[in-house]
Protein backbone atom coordinates (compact mmCIF):
# COMPACT_ATOMS: atom_id res chain seq x y z
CA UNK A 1 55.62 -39.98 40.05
CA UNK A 2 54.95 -40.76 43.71
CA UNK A 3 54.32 -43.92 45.59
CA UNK A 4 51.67 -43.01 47.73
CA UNK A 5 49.37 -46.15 47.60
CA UNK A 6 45.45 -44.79 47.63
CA UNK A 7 44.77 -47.72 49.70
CA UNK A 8 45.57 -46.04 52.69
CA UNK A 9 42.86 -44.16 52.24
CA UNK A 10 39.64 -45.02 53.43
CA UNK A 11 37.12 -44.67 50.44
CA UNK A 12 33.98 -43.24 52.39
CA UNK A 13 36.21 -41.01 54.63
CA UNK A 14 36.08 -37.39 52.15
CA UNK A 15 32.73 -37.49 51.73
CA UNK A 16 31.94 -37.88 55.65
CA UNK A 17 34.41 -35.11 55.86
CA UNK A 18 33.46 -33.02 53.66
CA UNK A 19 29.62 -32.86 53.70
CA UNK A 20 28.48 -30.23 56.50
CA UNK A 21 26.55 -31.45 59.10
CA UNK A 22 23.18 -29.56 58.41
CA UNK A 23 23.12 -31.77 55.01
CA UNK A 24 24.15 -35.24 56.26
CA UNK A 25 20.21 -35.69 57.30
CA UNK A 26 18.83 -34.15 53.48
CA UNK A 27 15.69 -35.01 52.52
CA UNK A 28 15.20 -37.26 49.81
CA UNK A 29 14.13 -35.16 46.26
CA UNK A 30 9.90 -36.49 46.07
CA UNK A 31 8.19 -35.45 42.59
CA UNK A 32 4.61 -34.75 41.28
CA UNK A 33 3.31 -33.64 37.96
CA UNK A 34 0.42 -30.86 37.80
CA UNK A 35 -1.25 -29.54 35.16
CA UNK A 36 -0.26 -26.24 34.26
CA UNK A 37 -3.78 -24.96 35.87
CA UNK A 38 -2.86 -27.46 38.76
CA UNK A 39 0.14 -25.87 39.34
CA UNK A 40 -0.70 -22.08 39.01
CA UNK A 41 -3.62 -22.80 41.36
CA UNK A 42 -0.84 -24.13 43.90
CA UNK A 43 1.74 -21.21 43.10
CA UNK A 44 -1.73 -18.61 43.82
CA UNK A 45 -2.23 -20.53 47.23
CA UNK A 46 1.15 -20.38 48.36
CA UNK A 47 1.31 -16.80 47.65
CA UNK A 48 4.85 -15.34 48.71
CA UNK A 49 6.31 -18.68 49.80
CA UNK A 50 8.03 -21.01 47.87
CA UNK A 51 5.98 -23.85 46.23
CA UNK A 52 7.75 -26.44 47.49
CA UNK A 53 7.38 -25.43 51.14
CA UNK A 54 3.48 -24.47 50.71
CA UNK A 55 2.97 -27.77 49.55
CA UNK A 56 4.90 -29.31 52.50
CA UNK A 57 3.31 -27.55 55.06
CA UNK A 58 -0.36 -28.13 53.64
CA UNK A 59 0.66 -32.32 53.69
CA UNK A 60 2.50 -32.64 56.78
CA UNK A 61 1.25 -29.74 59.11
CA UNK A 62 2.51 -28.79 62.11
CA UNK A 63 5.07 -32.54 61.41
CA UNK A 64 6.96 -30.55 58.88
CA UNK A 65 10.35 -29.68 59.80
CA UNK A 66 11.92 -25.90 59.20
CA UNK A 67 13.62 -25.55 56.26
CA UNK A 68 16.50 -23.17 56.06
CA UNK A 69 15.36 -19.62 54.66
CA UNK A 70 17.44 -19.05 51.46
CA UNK A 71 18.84 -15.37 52.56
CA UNK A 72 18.82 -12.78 49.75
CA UNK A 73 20.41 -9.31 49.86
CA UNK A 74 17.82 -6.71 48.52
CA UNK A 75 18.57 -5.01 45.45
CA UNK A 76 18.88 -1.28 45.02
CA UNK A 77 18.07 -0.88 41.55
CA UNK A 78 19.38 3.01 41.63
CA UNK A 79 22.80 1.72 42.74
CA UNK A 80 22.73 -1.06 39.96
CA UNK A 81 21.73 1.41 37.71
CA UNK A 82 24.21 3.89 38.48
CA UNK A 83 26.93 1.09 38.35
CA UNK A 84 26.56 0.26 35.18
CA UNK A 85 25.99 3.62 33.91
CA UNK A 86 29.83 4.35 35.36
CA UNK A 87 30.67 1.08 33.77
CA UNK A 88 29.35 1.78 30.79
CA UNK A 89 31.28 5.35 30.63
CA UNK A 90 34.68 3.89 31.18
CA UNK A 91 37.46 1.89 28.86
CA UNK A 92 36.99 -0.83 30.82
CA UNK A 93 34.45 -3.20 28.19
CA UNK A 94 36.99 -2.44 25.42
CA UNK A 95 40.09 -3.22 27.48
CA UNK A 96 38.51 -6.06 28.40
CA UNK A 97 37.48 -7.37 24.78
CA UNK A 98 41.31 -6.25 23.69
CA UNK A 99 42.22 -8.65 25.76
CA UNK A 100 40.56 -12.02 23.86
């Protein structure tokens, strides 16, 4: 066992460090209950966009700050397809369960 004495470090230090500086600033979580018709009248409105940010831009305007697009790679569903077709051809699944 070591004698490295943990009061030497700082105790606010890691997560100053370690939280990226896009997040330092997060907004704080805010919560509302809808009816279920309250809600699917909201999720209708916003059409393609998230609720969340339909919601924020109808309450806040042109005040609302940009949010950081969530960044999805598209889906070929052939390629998937095929994939797991080859998967499904090979010994891999039953090498794989041999092994637990």
């Amino acid at each position: 066992m070591s004698n490295i004495s943990l009061a030497l470090v700082p105790k606010n230090d890691f997560k100053a460090v370690a939280t990226p500086p896009a997040l330092k600033e997060n907004a704080t979580p805010f919560s509302i209950r809808l009816t279920p018709s309250e809600k699917a009248y909201l999720t209708q409105k916003a059409g393609s966009r998230p609720l969340g940010a339909y919601i924020r831009e109808e309450l806040l305007g042109k005040q609302a700050s940009l949010r950081r697009k969530e960044r999805k790679p598209k889906v070929d569903e052939k390629q998937v397809a095929a994939l797991l077709a080859e998967l499904g051809q090979s010994r891999i699944p039953s090498n794989l369960n041999q092994l637990g």
